[in-house]
C-alpha atoms as a PDB file:
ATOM      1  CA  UNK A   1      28.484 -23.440  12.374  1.00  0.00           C
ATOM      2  CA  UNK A   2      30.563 -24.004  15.486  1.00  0.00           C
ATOM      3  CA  UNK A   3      33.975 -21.895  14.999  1.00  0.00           C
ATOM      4  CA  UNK A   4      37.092 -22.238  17.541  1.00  0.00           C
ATOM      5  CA  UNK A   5      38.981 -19.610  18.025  1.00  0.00           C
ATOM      6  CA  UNK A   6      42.513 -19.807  19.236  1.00  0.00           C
ATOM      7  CA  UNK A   7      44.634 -16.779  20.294  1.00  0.00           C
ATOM      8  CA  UNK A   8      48.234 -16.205  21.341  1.00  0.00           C
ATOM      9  CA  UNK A   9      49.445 -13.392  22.810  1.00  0.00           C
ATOM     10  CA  UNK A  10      52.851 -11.961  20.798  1.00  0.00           C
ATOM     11  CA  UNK A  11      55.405 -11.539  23.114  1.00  0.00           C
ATOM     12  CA  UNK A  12      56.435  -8.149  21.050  1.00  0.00           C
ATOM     13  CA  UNK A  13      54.625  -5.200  20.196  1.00  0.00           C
ATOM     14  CA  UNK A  14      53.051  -5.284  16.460  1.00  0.00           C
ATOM     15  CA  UNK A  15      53.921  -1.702  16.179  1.00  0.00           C
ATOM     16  CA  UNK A  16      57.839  -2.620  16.773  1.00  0.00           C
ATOM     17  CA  UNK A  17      57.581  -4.973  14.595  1.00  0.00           C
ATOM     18  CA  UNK A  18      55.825  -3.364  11.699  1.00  0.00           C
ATOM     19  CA  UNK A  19      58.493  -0.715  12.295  1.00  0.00           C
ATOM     20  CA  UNK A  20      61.620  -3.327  12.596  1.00  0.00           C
ATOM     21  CA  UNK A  21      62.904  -2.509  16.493  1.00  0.00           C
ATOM     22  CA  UNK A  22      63.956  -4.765  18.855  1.00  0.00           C
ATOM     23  CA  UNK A  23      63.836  -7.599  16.532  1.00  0.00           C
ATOM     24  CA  UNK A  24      66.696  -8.383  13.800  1.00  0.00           C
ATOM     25  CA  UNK A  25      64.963  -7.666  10.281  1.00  0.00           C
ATOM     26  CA  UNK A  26      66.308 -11.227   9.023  1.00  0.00           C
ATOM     27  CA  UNK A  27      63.391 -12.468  11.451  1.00  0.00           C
ATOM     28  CA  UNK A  28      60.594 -10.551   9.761  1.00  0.00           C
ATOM     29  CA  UNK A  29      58.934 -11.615   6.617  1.00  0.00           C
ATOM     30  CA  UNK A  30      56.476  -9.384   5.527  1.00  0.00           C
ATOM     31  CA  UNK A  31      54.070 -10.199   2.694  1.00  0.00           C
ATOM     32  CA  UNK A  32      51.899  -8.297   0.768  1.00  0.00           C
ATOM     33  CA  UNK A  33      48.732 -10.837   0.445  1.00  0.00           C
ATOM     34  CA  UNK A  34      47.661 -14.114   1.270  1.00  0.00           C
ATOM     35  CA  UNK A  35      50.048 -16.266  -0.755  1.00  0.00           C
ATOM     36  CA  UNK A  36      49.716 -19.755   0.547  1.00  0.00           C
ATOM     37  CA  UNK A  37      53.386 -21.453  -1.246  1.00  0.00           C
ATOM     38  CA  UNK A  38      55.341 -18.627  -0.346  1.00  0.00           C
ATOM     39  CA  UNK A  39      54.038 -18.446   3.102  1.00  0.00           C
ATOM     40  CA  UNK A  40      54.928 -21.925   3.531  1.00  0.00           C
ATOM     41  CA  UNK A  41      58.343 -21.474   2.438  1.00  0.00           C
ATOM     42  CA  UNK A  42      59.048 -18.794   5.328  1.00  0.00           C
ATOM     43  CA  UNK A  43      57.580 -21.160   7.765  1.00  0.00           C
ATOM     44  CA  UNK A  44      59.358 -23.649   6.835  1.00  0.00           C
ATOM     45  CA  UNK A  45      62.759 -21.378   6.811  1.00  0.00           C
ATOM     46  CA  UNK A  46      62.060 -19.877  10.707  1.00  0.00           C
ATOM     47  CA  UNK A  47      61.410 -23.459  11.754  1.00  0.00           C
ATOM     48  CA  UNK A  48      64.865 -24.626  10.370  1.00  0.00           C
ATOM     49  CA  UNK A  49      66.240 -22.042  13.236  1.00  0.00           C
ATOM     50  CA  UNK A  50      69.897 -23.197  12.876  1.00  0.00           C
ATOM     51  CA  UNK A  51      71.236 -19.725  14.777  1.00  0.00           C
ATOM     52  CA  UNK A  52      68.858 -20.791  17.887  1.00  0.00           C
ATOM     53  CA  UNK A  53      67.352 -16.952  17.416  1.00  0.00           C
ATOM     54  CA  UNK A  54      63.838 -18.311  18.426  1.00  0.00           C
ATOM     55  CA  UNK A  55      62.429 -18.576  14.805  1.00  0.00           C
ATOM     56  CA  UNK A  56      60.833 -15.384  12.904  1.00  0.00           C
ATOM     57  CA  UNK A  57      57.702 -13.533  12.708  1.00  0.00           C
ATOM     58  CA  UNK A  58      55.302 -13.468   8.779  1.00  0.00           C
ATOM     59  CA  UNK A  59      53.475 -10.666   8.575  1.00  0.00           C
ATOM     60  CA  UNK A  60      50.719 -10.819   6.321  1.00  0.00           C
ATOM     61  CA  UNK A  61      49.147  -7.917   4.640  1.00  0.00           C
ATOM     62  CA  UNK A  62      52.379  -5.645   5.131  1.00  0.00           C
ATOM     63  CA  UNK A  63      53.849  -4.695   2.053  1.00  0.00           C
ATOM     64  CA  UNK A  64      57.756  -4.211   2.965  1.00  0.00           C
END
């Protein structure tokens, strides 16, 4: 089974984001499990970035 994996590096620190610093809370969407409909909707709201803040972060497996 031939696998591919892709990483990114964040350009924030999980632990400031798991505790809300440096980044506005409005661009943090934590979620509890692995919900596909709801995640979608989140991605979908961060890519419609009308503010220009750079789009959000979705945390999954955080409960808020």
């Amino acid at each position: 089974m031939n696998r591919t994996v892709i990483s990114m590096a964040l350009t924030i620190n999980i632990e400031d984001l798991l505790n809300k610093q440096k980044i506005e809370s409005n661009r943090i969407d934590f979620k509890k499990g692995w919900n596909p409909a709801s995640i979608y909707h989140s991605v979908c709201a961060f890519a419609n970035d009308f503010d220009d803040l750079g789009g959000g972060y979705i945390l999954v497996g955080v409960d808020s």
